[in-house]
C-alpha atoms as a PDB file:
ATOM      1  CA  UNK A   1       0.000   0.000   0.000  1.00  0.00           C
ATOM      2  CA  UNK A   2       1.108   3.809  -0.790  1.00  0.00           C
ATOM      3  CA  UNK A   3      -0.581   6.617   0.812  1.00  0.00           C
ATOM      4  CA  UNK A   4      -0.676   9.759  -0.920  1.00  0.00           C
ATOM      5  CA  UNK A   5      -1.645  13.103   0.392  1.00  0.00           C
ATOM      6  CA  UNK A   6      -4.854  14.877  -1.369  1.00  0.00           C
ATOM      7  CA  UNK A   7      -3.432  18.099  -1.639  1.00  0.00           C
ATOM      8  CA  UNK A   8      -3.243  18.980  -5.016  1.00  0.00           C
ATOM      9  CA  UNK A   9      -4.071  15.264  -6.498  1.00  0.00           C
ATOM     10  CA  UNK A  10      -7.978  14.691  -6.746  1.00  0.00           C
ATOM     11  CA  UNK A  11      -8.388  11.494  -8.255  1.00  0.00           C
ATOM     12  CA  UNK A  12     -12.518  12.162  -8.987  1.00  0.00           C
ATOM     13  CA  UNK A  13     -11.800  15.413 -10.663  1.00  0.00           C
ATOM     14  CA  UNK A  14      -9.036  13.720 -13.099  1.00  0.00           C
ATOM     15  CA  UNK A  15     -11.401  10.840 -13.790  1.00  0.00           C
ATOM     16  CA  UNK A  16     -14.039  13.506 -14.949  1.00  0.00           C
ATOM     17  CA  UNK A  17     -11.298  16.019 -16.936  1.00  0.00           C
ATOM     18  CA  UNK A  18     -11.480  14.448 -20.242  1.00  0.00           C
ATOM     19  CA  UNK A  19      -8.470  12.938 -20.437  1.00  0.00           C
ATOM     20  CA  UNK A  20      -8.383  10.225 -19.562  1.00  0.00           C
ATOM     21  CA  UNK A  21     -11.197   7.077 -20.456  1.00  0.00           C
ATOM     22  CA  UNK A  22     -10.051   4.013 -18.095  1.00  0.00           C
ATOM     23  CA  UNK A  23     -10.216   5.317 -14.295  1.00  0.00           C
ATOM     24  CA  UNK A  24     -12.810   4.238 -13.131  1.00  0.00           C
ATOM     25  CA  UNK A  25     -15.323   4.856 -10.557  1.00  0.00           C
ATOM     26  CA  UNK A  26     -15.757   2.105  -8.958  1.00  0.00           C
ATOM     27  CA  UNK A  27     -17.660   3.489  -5.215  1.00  0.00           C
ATOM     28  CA  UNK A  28     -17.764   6.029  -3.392  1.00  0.00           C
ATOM     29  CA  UNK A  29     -14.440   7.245  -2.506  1.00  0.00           C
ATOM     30  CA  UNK A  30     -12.851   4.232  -4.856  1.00  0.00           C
ATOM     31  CA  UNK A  31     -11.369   3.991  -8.224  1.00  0.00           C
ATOM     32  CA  UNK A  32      -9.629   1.518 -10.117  1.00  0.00           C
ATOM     33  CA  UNK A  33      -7.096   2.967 -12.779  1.00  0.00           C
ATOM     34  CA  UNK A  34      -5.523   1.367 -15.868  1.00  0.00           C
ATOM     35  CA  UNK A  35      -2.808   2.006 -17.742  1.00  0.00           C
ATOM     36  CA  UNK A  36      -1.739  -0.334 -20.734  1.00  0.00           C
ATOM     37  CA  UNK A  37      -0.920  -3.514 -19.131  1.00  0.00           C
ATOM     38  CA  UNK A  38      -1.519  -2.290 -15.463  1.00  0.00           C
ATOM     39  CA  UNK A  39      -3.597  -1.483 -13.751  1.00  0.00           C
ATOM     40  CA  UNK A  40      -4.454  -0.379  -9.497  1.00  0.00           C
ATOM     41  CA  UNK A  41      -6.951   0.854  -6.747  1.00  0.00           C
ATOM     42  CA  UNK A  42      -7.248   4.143  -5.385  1.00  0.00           C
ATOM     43  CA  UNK A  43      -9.222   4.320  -1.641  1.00  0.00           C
ATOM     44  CA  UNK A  44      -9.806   7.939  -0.212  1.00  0.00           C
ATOM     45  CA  UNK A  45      -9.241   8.496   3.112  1.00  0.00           C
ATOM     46  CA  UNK A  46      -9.797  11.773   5.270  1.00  0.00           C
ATOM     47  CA  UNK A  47      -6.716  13.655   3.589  1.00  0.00           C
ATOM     48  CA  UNK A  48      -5.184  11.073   1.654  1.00  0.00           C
ATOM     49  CA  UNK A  49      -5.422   8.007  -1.138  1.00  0.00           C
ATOM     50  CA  UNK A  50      -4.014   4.688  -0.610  1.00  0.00           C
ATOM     51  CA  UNK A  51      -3.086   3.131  -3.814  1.00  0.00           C
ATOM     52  CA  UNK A  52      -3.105  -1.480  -3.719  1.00  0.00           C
ATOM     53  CA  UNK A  53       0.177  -0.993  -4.904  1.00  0.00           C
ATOM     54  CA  UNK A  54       4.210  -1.529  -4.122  1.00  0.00           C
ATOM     55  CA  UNK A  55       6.560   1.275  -3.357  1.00  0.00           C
ATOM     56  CA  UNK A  56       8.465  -0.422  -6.203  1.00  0.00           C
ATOM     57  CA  UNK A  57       5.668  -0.170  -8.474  1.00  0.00           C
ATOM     58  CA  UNK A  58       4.614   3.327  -6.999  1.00  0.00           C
ATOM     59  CA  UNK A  59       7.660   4.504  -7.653  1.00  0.00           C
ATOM     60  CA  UNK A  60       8.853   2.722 -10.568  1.00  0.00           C
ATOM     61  CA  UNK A  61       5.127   3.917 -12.676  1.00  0.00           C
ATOM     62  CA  UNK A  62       2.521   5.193 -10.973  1.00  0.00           C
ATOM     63  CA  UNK A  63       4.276   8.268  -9.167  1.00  0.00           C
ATOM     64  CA  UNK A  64       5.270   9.367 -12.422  1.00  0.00           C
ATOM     65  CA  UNK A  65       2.082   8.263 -14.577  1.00  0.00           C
ATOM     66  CA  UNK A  66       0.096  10.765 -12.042  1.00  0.00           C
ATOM     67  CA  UNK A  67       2.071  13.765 -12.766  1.00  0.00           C
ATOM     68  CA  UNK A  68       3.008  13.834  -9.119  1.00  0.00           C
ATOM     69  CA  UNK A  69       6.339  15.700  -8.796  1.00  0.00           C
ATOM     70  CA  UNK A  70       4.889  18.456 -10.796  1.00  0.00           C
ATOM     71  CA  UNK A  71       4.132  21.470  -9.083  1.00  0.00           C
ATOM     72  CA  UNK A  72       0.872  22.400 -10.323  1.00  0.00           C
ATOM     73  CA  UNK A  73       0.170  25.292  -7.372  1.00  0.00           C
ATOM     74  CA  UNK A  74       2.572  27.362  -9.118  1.00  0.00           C
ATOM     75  CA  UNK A  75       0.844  26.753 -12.443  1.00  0.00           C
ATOM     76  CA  UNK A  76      -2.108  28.626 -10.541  1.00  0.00           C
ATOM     77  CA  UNK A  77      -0.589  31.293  -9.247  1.00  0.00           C
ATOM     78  CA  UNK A  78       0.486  32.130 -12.870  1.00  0.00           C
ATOM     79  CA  UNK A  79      -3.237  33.342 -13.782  1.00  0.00           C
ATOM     80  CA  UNK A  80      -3.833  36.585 -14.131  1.00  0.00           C
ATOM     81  CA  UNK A  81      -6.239  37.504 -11.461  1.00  0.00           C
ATOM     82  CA  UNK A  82      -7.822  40.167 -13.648  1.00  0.00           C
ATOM     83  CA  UNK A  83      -8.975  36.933 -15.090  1.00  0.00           C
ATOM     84  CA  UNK A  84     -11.581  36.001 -12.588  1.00  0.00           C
ATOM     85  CA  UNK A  85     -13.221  33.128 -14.899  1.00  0.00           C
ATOM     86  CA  UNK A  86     -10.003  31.328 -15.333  1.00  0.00           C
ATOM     87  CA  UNK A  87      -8.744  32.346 -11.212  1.00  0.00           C
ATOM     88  CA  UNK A  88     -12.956  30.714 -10.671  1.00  0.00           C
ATOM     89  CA  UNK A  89     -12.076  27.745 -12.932  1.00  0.00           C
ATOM     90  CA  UNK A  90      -8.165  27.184 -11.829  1.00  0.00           C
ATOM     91  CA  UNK A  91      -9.609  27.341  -7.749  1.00  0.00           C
ATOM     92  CA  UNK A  92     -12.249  24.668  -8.743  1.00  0.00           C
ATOM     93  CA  UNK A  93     -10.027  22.364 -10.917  1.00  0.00           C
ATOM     94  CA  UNK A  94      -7.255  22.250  -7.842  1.00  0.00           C
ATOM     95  CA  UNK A  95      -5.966  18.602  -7.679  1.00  0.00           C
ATOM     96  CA  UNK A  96      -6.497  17.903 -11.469  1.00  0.00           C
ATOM     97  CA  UNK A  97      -3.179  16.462 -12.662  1.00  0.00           C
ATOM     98  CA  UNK A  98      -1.859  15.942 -16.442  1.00  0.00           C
ATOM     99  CA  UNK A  99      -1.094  12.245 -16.735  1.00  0.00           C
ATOM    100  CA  UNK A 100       1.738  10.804 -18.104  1.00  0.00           C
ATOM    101  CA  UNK A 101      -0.221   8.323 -20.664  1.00  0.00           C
ATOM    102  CA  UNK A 102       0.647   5.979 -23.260  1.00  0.00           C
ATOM    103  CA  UNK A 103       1.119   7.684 -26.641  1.00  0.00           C
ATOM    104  CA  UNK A 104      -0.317   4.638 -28.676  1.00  0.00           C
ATOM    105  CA  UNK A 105      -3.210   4.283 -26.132  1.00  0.00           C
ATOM    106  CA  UNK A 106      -4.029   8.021 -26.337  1.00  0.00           C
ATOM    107  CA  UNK A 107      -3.968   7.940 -30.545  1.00  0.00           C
ATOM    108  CA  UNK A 108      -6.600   5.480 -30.893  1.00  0.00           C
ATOM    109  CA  UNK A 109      -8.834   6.763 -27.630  1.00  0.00           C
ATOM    110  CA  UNK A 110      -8.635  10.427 -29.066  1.00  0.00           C
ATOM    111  CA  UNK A 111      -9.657   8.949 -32.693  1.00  0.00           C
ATOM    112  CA  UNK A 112     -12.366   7.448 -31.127  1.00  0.00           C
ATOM    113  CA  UNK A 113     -13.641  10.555 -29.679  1.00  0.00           C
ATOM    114  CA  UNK A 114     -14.493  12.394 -32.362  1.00  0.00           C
ATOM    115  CA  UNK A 115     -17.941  13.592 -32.136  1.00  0.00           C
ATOM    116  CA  UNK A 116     -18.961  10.943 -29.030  1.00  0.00           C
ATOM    117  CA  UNK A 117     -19.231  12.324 -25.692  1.00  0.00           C
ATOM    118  CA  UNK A 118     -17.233  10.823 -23.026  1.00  0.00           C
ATOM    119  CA  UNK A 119     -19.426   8.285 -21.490  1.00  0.00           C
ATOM    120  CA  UNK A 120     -19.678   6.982 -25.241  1.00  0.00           C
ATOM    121  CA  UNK A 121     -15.692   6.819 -25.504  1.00  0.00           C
ATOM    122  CA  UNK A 122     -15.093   4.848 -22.475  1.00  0.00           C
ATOM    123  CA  UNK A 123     -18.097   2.538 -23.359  1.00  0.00           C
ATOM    124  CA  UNK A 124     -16.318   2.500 -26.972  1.00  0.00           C
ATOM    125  CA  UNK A 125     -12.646   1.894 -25.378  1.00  0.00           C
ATOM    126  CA  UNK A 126     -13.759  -0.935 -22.383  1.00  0.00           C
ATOM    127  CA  UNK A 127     -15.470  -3.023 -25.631  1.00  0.00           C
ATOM    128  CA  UNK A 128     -11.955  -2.926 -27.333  1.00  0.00           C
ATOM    129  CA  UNK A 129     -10.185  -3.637 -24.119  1.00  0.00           C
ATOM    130  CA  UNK A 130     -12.153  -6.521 -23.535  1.00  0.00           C
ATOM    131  CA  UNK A 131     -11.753  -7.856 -26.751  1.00  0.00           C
ATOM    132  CA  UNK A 132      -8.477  -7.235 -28.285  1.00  0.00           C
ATOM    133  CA  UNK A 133      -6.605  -6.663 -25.135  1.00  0.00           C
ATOM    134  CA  UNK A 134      -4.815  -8.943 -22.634  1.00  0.00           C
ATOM    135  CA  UNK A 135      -6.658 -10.362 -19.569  1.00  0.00           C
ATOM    136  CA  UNK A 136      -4.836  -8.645 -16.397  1.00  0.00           C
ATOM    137  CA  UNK A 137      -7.848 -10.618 -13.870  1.00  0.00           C
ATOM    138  CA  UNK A 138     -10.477  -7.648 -13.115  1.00  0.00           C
ATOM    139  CA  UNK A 139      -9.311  -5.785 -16.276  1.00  0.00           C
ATOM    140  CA  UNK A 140      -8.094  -5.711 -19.590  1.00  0.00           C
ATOM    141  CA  UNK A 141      -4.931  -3.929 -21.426  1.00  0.00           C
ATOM    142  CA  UNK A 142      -5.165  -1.676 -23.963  1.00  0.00           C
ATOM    143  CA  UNK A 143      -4.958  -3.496 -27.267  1.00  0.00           C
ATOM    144  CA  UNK A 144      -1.726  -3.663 -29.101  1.00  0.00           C
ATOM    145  CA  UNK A 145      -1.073  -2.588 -32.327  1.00  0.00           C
ATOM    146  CA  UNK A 146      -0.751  -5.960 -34.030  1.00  0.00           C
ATOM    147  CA  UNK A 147      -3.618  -7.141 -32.031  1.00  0.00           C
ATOM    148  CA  UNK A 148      -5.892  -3.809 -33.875  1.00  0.00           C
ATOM    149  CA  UNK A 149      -4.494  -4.409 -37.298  1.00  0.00           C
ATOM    150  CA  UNK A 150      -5.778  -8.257 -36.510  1.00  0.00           C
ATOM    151  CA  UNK A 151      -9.115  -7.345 -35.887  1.00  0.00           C
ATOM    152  CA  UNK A 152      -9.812  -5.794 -39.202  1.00  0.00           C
ATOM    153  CA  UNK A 153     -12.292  -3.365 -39.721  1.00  0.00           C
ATOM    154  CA  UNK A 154     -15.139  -5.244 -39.538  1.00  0.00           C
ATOM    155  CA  UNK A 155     -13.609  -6.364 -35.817  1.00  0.00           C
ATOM    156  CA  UNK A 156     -13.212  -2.849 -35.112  1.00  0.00           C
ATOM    157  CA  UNK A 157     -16.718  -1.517 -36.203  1.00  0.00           C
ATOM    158  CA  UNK A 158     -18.539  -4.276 -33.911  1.00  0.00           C
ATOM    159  CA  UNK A 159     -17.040  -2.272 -30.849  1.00  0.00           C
ATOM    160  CA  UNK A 160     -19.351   0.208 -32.310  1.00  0.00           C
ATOM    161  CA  UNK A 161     -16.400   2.195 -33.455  1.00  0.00           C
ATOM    162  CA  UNK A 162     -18.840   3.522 -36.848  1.00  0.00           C
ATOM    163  CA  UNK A 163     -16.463   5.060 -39.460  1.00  0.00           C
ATOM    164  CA  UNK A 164     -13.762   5.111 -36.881  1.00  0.00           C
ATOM    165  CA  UNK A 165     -13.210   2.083 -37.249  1.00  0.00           C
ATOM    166  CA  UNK A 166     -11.217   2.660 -40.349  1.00  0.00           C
ATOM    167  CA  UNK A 167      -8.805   5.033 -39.179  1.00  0.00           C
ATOM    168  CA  UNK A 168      -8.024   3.053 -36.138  1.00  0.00           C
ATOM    169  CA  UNK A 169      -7.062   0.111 -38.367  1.00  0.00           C
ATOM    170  CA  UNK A 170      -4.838   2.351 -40.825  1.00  0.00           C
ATOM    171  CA  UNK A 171      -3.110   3.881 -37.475  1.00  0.00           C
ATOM    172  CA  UNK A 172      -2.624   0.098 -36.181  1.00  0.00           C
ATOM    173  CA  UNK A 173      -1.526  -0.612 -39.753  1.00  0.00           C
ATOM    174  CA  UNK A 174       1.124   2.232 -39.962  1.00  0.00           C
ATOM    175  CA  UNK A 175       2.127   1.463 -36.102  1.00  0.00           C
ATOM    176  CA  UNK A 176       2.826  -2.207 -37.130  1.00  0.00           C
ATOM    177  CA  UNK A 177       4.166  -1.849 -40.123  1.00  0.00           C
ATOM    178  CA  UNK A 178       6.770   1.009 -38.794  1.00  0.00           C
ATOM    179  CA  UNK A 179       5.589   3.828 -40.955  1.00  0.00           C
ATOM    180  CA  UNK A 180       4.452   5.439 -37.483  1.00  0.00           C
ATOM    181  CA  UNK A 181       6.943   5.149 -34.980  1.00  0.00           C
ATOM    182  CA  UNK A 182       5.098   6.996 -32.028  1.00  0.00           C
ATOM    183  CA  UNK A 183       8.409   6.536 -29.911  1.00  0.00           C
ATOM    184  CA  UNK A 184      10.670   8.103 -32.215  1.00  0.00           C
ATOM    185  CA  UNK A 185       7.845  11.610 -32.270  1.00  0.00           C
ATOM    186  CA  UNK A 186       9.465  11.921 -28.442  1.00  0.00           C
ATOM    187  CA  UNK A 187      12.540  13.862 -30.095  1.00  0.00           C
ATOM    188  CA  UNK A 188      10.030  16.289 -32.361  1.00  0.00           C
ATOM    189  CA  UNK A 189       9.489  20.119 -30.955  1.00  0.00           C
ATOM    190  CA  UNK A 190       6.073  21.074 -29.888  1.00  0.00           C
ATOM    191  CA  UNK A 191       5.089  22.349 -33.659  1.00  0.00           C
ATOM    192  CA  UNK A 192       6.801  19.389 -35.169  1.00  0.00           C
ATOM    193  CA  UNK A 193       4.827  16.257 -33.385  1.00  0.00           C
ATOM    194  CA  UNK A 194       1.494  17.404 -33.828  1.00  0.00           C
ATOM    195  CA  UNK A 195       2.098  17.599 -37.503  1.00  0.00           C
ATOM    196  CA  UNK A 196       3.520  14.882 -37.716  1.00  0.00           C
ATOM    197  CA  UNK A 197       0.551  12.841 -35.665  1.00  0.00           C
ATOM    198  CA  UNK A 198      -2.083  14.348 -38.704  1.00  0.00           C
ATOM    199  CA  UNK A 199      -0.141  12.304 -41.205  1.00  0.00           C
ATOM    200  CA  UNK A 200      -2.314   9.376 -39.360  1.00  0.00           C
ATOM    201  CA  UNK A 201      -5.850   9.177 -41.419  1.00  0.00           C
ATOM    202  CA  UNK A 202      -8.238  10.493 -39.180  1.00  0.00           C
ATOM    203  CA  UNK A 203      -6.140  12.856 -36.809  1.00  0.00           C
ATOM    204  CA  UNK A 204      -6.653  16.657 -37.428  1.00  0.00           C
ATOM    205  CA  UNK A 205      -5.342  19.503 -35.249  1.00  0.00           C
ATOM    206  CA  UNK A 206      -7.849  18.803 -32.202  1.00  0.00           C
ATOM    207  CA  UNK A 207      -6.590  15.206 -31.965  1.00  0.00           C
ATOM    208  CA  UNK A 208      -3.626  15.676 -32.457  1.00  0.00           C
ATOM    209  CA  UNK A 209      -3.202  18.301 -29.737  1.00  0.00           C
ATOM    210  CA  UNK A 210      -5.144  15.641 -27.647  1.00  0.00           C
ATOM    211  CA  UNK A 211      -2.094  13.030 -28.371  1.00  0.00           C
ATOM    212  CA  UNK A 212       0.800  15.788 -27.847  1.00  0.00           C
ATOM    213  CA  UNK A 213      -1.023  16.695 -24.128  1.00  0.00           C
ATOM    214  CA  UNK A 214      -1.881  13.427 -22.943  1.00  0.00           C
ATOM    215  CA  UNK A 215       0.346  10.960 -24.423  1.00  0.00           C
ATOM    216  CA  UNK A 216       3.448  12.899 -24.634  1.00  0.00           C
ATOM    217  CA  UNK A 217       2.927  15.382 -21.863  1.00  0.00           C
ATOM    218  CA  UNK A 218       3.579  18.764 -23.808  1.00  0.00           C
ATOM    219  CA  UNK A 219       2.254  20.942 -21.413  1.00  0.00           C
ATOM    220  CA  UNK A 220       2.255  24.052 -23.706  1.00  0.00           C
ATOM    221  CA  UNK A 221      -0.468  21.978 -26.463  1.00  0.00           C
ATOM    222  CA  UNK A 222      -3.872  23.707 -25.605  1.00  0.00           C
ATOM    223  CA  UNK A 223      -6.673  21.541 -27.461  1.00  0.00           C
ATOM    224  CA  UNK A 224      -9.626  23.204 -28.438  1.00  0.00           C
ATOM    225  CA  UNK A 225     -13.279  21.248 -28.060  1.00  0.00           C
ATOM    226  CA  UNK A 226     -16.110  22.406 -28.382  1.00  0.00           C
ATOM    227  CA  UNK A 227     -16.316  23.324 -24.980  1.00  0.00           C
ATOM    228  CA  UNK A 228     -12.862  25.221 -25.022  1.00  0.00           C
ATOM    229  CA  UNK A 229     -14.144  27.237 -28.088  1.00  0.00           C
ATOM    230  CA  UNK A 230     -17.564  28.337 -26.662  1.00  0.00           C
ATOM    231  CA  UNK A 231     -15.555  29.275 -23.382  1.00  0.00           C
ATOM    232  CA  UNK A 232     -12.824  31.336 -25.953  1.00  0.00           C
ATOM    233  CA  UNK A 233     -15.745  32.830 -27.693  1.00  0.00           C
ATOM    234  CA  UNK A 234     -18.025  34.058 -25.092  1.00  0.00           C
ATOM    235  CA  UNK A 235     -16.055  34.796 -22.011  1.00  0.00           C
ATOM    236  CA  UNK A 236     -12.526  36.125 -23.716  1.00  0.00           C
ATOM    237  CA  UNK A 237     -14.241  37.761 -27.264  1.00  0.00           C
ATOM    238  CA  UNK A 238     -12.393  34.737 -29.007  1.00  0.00           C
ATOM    239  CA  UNK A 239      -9.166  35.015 -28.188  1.00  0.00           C
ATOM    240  CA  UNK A 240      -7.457  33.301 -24.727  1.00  0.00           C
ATOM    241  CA  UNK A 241      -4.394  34.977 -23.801  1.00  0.00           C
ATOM    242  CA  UNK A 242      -2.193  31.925 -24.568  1.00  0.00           C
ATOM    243  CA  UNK A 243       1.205  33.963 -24.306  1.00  0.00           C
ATOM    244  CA  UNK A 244       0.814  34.242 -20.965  1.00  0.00           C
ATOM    245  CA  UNK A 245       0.617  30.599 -19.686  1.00  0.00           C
ATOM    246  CA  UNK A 246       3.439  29.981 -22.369  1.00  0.00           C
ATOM    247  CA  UNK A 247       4.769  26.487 -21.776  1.00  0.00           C
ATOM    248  CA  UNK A 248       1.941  25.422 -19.433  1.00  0.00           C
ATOM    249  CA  UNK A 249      -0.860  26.434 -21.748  1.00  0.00           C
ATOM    250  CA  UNK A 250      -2.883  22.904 -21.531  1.00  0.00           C
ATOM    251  CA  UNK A 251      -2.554  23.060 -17.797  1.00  0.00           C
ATOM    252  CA  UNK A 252      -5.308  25.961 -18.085  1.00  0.00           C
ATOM    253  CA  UNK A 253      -7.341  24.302 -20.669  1.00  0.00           C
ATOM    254  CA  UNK A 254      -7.908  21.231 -18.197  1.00  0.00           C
ATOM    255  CA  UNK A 255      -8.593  24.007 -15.543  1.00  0.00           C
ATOM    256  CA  UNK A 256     -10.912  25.115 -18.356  1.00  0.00           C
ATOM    257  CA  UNK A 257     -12.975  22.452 -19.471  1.00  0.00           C
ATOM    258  CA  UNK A 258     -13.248  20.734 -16.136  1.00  0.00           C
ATOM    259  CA  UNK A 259     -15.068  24.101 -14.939  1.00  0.00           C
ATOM    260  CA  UNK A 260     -17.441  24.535 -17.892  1.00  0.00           C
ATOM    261  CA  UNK A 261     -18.969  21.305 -18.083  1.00  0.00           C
ATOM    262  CA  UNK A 262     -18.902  21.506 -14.303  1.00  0.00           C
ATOM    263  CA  UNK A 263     -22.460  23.035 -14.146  1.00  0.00           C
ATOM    264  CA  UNK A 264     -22.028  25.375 -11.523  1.00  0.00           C
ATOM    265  CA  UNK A 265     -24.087  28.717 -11.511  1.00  0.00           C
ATOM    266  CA  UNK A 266     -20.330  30.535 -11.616  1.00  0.00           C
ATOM    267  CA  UNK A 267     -19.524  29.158 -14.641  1.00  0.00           C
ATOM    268  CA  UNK A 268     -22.793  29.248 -16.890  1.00  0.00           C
ATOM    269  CA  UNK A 269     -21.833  30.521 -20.332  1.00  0.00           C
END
């Protein structure tokens, strides 16, 4: 077991931030998350979560898949207070870490996404899981490439994938074959990998952004859905003042979206 203090890591909020599709709510107070092959249990307790876990695997994954030696209280006191929407939103989004995800699990999950809403994705994802990926006892892994490219598109369109389905088996195909080596886009700059990621049928600038955030932790990518437009076009006249969270820019637009779809009366738009 691992405890971890709840300052600053909220486990609920992450689950509910969009960016993630496999960390699950299991009860009250209980979550089970899964990463690729792996997968463990998160129990709150008055100020803290105890992760079913080693300190060898704590330390050797999880501390680092949860962001946790980030310092995300100084990414807040970097908004403008001027800004009181964003100060609102960055206040209410405290403990929402950026995890450190798979960039091959992230490709396919975000080209599944497009126009589903999220309960639809992880419905989507879990029917993949279950039956392309390995059996880890309560849960599955995220399917391999070869394992995708196996399935075929008809495979792929009976986890209700629709025309998806076809662009996840051509990125399987190109991540099999070699012609997309997602480890290699580590060593491209911030402009390079997402442009390189739309070269995949199927990923345009809002999925690739998606990728660049979540699967290769570029803090400064700021996706835009359409929840982060309609908060860009009615509360800052259509333009966010990106240069000043340079670097860090994504860490606002979780603040962001996790506060407009929050439905609170503060943040009606």
């Amino acid at each position: 077991m691992v405890v971890v203090s709840k300052e600053e890591f909220d486990i609920g909020k992450i689950a509910d931030s969009g960016q993630c599709f496999r960390l699950k709510r299991l009860e009250e107070g209980c979550f089970r998350a899964v990463a690729g092959n792996r997968w463990t249990e998160l129990r709150e307790r008055a100020d803290t979560w105890v992760l079913d876990c080693s300190e060898e695997e704590f330390d050797g994954f999880w501390r680092d898949y949860f962001d946790l030696n980030t310092d995300y209280a100084a990414f807040r006191a970097a908004v403008s207070q001027k800004d009181a929407y964003l100060t609102a939103a960055a206040a209410y989004g405290t403990g929402i870490r950026i995890l450190r995800q798979d960039p091959w699990e992230m490709l396919i999950t975000f080209i599944i996404s497009q126009r589903k809403n999220i309960p639809a994705i992880r419905a989507c994802v879990e029917t993949l899981c279950r039956r392309y990926g390995e059996n880890l006892g309560p849960e599955y892994g995220f399917p391999s490439a070869a394992a995708l490219a196996a399935a075929g598109e008809d495979g792929l369109r009976a986890c209700a994938l629709g025309y998806r389905a076809g662009y996840v088996l051509a990125a399987a195909q190109m991540a099999e074959n070699g012609t997309l080596n997602l480890a290699a886009l580590t060593e491209l700059d911030d402009e390079a990998l997402p442009e390189t990621l739309m070269t995949v049928p199927g990923v345009g600038v809002k999925v690739a952004s998606c990728v660049a955030l979540f699967g290769y932790h570029r803090i400064a990518a700021f996706p835009r859905d359409v929840w982060i437009n309609r908060v860009v076009r009615e509360r800052y006249r259509g333009r966010f003042p990106l240069y000043r969270y340079k670097g860090f820019a994504g860490v606002m637009q979780q603040y962001l979206f996790y506060y407009a779809r929050s439905g609170e009366p503060c943040a009606a738009i």
